[in-house]
Protein backbone atom coordinates (compact mmCIF):
# COMPACT_ATOMS: atom_id res chain seq x y z
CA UNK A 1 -37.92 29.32 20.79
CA UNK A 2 -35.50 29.00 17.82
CA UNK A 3 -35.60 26.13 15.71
CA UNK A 4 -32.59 26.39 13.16
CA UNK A 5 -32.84 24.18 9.91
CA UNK A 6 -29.80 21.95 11.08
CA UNK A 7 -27.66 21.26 13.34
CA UNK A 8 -23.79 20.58 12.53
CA UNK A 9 -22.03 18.70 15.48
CA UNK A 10 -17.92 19.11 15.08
CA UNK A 11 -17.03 21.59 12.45
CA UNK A 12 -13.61 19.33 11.21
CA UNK A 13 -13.78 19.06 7.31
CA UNK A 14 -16.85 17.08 6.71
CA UNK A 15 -19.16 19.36 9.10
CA UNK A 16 -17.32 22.33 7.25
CA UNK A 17 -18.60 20.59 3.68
CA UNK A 18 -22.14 19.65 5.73
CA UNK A 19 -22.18 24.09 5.57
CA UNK A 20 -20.98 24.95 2.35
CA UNK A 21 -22.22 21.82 -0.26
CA UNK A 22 -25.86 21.42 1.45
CA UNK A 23 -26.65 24.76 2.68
CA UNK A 24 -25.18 27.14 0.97
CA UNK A 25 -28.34 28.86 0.50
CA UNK A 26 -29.47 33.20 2.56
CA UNK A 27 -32.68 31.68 3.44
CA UNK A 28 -30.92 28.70 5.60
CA UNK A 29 -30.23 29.36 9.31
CA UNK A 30 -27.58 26.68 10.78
CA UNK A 31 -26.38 25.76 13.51
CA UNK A 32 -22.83 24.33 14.77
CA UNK A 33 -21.12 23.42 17.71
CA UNK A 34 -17.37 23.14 18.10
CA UNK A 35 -15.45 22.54 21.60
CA UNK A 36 -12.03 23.91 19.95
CA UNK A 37 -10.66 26.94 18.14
CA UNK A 38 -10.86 25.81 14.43
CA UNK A 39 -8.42 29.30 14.21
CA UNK A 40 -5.75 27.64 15.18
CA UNK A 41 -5.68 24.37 13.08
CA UNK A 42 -4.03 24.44 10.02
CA UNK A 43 -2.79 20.97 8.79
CA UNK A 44 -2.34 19.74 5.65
CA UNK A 45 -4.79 16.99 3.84
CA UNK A 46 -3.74 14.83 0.96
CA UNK A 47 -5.49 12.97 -1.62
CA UNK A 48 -4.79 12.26 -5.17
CA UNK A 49 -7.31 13.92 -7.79
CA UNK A 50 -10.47 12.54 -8.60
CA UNK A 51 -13.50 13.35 -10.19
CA UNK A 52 -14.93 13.74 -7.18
CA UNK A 53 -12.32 16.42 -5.78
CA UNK A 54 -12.33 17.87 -9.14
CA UNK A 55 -14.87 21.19 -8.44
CA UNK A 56 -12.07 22.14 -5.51
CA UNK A 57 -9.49 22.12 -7.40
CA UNK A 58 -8.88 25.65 -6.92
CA UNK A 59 -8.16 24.98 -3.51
CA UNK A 60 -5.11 22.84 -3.96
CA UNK A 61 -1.68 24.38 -2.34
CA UNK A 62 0.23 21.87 -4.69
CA UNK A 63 0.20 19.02 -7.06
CA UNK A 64 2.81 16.35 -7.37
CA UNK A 65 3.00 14.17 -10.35
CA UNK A 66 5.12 11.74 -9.10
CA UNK A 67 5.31 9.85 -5.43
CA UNK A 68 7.68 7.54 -3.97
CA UNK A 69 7.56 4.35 -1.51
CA UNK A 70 11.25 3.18 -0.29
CA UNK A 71 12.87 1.81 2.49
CA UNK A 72 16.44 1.64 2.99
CA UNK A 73 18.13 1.57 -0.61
CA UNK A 74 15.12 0.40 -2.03
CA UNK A 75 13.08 3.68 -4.09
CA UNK A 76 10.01 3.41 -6.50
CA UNK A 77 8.82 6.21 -8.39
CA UNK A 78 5.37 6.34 -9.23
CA UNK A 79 3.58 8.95 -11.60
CA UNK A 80 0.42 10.09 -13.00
CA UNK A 81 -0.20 12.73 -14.86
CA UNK A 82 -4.54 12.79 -14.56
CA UNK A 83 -4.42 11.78 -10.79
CA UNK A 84 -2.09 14.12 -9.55
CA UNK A 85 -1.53 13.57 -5.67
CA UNK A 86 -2.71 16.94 -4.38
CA UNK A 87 -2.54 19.31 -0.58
CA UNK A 88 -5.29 21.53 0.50
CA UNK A 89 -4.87 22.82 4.03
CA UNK A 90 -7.59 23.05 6.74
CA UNK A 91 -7.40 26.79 6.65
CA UNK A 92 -8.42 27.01 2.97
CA UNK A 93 -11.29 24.27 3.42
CA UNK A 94 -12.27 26.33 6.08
CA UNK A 95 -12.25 29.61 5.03
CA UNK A 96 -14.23 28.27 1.61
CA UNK A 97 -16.66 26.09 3.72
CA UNK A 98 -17.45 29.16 5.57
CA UNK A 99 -17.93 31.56 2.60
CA UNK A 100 -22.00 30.98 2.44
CA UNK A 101 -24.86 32.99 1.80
CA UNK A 102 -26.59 30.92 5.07
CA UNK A 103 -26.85 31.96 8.64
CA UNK A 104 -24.38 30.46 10.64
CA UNK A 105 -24.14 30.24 14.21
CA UNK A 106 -20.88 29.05 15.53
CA UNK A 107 -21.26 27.92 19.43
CA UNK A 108 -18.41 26.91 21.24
CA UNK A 109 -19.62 24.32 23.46
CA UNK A 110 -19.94 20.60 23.66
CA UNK A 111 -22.87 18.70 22.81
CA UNK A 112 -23.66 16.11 25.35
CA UNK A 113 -27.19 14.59 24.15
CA UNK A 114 -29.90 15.15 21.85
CA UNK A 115 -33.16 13.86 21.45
CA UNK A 116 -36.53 13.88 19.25
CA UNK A 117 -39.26 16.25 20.25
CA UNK A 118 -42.35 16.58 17.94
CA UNK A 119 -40.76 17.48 14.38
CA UNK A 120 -37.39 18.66 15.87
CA UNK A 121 -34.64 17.69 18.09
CA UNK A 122 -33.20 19.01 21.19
CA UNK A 123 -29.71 19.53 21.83
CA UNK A 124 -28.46 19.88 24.84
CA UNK A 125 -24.15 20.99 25.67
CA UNK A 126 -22.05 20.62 28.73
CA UNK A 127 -22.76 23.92 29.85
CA UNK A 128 -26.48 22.40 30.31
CA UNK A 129 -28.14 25.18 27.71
CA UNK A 130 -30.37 23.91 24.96
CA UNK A 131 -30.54 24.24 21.24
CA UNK A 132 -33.36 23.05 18.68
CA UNK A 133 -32.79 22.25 15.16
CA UNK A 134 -34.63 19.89 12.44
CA UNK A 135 -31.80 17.98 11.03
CA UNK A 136 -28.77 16.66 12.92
CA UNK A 137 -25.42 16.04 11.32
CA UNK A 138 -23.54 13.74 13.61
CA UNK A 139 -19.42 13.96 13.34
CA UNK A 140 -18.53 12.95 16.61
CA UNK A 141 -15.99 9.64 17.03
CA UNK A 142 -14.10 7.18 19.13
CA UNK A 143 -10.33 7.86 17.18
CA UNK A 144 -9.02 4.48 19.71
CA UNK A 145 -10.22 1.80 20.56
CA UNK A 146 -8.48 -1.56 23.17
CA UNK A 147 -6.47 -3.83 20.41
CA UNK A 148 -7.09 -1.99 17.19
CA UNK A 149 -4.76 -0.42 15.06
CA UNK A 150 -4.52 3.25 14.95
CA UNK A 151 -2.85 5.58 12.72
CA UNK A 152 -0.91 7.93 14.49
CA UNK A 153 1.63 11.35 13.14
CA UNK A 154 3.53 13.98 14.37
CA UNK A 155 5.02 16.40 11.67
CA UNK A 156 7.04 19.59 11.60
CA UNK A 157 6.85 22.37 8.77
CA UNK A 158 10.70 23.40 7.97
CA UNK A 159 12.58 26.12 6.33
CA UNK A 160 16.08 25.31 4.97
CA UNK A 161 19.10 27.17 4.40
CA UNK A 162 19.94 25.33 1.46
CA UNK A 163 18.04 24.61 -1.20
CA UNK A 164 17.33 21.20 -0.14
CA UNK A 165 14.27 19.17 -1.99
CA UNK A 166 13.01 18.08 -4.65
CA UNK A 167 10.45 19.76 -5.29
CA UNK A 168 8.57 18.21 -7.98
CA UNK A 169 8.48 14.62 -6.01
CA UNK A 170 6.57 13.56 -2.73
CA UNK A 171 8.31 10.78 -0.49
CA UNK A 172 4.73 9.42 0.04
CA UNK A 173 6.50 6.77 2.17
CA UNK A 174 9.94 6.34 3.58
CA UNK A 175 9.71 3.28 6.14
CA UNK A 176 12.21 2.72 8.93
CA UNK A 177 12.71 -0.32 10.55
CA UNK A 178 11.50 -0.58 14.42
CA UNK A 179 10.75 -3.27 16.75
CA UNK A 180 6.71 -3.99 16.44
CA UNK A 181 5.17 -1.29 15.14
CA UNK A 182 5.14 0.21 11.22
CA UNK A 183 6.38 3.45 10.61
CA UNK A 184 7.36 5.57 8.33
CA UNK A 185 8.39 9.06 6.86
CA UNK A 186 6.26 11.60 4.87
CA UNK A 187 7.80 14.18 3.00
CA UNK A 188 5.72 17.23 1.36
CA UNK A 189 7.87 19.51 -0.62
CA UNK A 190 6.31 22.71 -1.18
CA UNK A 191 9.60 24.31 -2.84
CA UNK A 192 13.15 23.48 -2.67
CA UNK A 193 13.17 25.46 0.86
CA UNK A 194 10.08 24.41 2.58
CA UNK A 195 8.44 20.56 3.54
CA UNK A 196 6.28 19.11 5.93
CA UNK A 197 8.28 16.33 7.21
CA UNK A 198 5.76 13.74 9.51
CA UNK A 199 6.43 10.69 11.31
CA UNK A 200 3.72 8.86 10.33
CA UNK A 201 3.06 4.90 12.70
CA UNK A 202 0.68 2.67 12.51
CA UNK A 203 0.41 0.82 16.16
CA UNK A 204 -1.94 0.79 19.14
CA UNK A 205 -0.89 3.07 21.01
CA UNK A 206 0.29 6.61 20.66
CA UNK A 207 3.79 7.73 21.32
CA UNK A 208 5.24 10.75 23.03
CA UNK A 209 5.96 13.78 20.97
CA UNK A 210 10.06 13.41 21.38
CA UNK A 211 9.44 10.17 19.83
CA UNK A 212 8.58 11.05 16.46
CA UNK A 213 10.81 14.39 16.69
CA UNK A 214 13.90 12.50 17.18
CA UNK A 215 12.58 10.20 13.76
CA UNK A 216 12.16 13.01 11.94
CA UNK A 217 15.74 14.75 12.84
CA UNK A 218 17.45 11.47 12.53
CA UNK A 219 15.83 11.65 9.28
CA UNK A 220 16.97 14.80 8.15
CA UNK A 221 20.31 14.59 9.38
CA UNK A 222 20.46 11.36 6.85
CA UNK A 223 19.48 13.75 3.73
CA UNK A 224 22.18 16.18 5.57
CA UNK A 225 20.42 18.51 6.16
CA UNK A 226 21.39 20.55 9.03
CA UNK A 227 20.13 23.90 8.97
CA UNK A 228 16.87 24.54 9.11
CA UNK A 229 13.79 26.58 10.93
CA UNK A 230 11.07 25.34 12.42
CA UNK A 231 7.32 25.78 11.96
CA UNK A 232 3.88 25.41 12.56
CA UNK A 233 3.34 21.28 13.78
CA UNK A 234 0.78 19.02 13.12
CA UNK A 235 -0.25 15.73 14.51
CA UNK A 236 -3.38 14.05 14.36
CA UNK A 237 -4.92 10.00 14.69
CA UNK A 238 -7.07 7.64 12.54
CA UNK A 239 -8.59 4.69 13.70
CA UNK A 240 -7.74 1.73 11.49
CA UNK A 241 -10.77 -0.27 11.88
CA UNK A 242 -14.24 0.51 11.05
CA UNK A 243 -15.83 2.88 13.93
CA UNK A 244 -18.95 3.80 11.68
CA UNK A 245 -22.19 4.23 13.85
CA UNK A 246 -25.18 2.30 12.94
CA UNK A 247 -27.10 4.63 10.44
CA UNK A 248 -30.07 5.79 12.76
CA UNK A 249 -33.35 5.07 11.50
CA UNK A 250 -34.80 8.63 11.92
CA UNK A 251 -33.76 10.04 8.33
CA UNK A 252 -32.53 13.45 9.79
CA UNK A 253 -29.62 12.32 11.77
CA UNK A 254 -26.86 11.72 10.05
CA UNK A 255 -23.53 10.59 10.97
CA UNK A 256 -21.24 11.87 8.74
CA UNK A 257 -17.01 11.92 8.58
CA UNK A 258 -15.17 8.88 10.32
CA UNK A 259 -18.52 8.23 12.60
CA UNK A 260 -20.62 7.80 9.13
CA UNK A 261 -17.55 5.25 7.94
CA UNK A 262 -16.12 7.66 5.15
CA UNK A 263 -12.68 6.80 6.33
CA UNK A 264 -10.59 4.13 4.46
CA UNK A 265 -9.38 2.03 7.43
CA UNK A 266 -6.09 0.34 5.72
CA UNK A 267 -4.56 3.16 4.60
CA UNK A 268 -5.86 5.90 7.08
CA UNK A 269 -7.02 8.36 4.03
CA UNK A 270 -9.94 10.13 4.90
CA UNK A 271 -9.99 14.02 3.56
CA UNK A 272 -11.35 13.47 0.21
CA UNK A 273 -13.58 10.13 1.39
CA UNK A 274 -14.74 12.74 3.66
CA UNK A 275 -15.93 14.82 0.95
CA UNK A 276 -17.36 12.95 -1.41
CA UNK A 277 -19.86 11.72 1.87
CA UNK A 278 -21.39 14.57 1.87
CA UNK A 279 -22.19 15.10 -1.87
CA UNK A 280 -23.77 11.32 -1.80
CA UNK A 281 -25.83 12.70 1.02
CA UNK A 282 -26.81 16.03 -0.43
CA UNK A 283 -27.77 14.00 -4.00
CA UNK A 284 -29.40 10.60 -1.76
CA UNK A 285 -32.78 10.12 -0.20
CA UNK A 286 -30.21 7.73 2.16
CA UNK A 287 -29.04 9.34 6.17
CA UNK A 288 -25.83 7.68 5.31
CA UNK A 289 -25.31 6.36 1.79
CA UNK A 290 -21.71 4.08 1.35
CA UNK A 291 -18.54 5.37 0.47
CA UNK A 292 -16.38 2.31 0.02
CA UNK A 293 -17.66 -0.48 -1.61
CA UNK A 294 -18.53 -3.59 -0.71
CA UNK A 295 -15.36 -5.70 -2.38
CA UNK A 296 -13.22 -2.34 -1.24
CA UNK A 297 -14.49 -2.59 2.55
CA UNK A 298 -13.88 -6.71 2.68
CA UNK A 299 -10.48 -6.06 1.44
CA UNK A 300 -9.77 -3.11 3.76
CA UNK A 301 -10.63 -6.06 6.54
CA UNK A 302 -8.44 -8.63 5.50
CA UNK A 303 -5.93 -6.34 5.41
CA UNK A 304 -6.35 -4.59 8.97
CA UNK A 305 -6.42 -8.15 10.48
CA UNK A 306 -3.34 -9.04 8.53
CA UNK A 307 -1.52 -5.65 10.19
CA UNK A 308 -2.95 -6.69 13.60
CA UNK A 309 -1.57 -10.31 13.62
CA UNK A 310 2.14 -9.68 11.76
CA UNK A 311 4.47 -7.40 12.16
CA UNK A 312 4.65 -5.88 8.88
CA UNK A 313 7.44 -3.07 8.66
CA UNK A 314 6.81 -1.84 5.06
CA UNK A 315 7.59 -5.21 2.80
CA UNK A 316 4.08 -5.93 1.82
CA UNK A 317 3.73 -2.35 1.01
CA UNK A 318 6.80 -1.73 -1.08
CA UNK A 319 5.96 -5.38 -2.77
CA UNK A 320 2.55 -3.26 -3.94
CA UNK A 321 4.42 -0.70 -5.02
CA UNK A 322 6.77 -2.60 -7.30
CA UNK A 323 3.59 -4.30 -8.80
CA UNK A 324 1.49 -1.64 -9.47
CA UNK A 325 1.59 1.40 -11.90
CA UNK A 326 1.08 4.99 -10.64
CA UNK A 327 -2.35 4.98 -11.88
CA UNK A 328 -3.10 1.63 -10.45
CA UNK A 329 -1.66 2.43 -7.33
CA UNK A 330 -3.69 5.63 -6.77
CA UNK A 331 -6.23 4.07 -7.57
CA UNK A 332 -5.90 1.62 -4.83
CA UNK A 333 -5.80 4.23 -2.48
CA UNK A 334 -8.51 6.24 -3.72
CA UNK A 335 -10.74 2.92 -3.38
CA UNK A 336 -11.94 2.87 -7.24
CA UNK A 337 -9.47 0.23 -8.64
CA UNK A 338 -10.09 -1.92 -11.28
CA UNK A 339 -11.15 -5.93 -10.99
CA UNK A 340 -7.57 -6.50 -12.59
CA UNK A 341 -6.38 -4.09 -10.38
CA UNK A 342 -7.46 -6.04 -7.40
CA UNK A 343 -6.17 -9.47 -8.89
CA UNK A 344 -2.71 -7.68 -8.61
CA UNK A 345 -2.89 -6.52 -5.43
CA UNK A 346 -4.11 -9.89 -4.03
CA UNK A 347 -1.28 -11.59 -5.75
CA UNK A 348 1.25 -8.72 -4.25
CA UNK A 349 0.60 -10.15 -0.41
CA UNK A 350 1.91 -12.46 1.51
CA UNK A 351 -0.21 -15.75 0.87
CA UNK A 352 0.34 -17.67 3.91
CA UNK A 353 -0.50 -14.27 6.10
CA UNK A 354 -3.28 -13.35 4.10
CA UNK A 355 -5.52 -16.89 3.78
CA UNK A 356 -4.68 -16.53 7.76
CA UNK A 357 -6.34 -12.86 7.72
CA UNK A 358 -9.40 -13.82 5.94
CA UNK A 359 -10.75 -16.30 8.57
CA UNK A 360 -9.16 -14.03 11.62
């Protein structure tokens, strides 16, 4: 019987990093299981860079040094020249996170249960076969869930005719007004030719495909611009609401990525949150050490109950932007802000909405 030294359970971006920043190491034999072809995903992740994202920086397709948040006629420009907001796509995580000196064992199967037996665990998969391994890394999670908000996108990679964009800006947010439900236009430029243009909601449910591709033409056809190719897609969710397990009390299961609570709920950023998880794990004695802080977290739930009982369409998020600095603003976002950061962003809300959220 084979008893590997882990056992990775989804190999998305933070059971890629479980590989490559804890056991990256020839005498290591690991174990993963993954119920899709990770071949065929190649999405984009965004972040803007910290010091935690800092050793991958060679990884990054692009940096932008400015962002902006509009609606309508309304456009703010942020910049920052140290916190750059940055892309790395799942295909060059993945092809780094899989670039170790380890063992590896990649089965394609789903993992149903496992279970403690003596100084191991047994895994068992829905083709009823069984596994062993010491450590379990845990990345499985509920994306929905009945009345909470979700954040939901559909995007297209085009190729113009024309030259077309600016390249040297991202339109972090462009919102567009609909009847109950938030949503809004992200614009990557990669060169003047090329974007990823997404459609980008926040709402409890998830729409149909020609929903967001008619938001994204109408879009386009605004900027005029007519001619273009398509692409590869992307489309994805993130819950907005905290779906972190329990940590378990046996030290060698970890739940790690959303499940672990790496996410940051209110603004659906996860890539880089996912990340820096697993270098607190591989530095903690802790199965699941915290990513957000505690003020961070409490604010991330006033906030999601405020979203949940108002129908916000992009005000209180262009307000923020007018009040806060590029650096502040990242900051925000990157959940390391300032105290005096914080004051301003409580005093950028809605009052009435916001007392309301607290007690909700």
């Amino acid at each position: 019987m084979k008893i590997y030294n882990a056992a990775i359970i989804g190999l998305g971006p933070s059971g890629l990093a479980v590989n490559k920043l804890i056991y990256d190491n020839k005498d290591k034999e690991i174990i993963a299981f993954e119920n899709t072809n990770i071949d065929n995903r190649n999405n984009f992740f965004g972040f803007w860079l910290t010091d935690w994202m800092k050793p991958f920086e060679k990884l990054i397709e692009k940096k932008w040094n400015k962002w902006v948040i509009s609606k309508s006629n309304l456009e703010i420009i942020h910049s920052d020249k140290k916190h750059p907001y940055c892309v790395i796509s799942f295909k060059k995580w993945k092809n780094y996170c899989l670039n170790t000196k380890n063992n590896l064992k990649i089965i394609n199967e789903t993992v149903t249960e496992y279970c403690a037996t003596e100084n191991y665990y047994k895994i068992i998969t829905n083709n009823n076969k069984q596994y062993f391994a010491r450590k379990i890394y845990d990345s499985r999670n509920n994306k929905q869930r009945k009345h909470e908000f979700i954040q939901h996108f559909y995007g297209i990679n085009i190729t113009t005719t024309n030259s077309e964009f600016n390249e040297d800006k991202v339109k972090l947010m462009h919102f567009i007004e609909e009847k109950n439900l938030l949503h809004f236009i992200y614009l990557l430029p990669f060169n003047k030719n090329k974007a990823l243009v997404e459609s980008t909601v926040f709402s409890r449910n998830v729409l149909n495909e020609k929903w967001y591709r008619d938001k994204i033409y109408k879009y386009l056809e605004n900027l005029n611009i007519r001619k273009f190719r398509e692409g590869s897609e992307e489309k994805g969710i993130i819950p907005m609401f905290f779906s972190q397990e329990k940590p378990s009390n046996d030290p060698n299961i970890y739940n790690i990525g959303i499940r672990g609570g790496a996410c940051k709920p209110s603004t659906g950023y996860a890539f880089s949150f996912l990340i820096k998880q697993i270098q607190l794990i591989k530095k903690s004695s802790n199965n699941q050490p915290k990513v957000h802080n505690l003020i961070e977290r409490k604010m991330d739930k006033i906030f999601l109950n405020y979203l949940k009982n108002n129908n916000e369409n992009g005000t209180s998020f262009i307000k923020l932007a007018e009040n806060l600095n590029g650096t502040e603003f990242q900051s925000f976002m990157m959940g390391n802000s300032s105290f005096f950061t914080k004051i301003k962003i409580i005093k950028s809300m809605p009052k009435l909405p916001f007392i309301k959220a607290i007690f909700n």
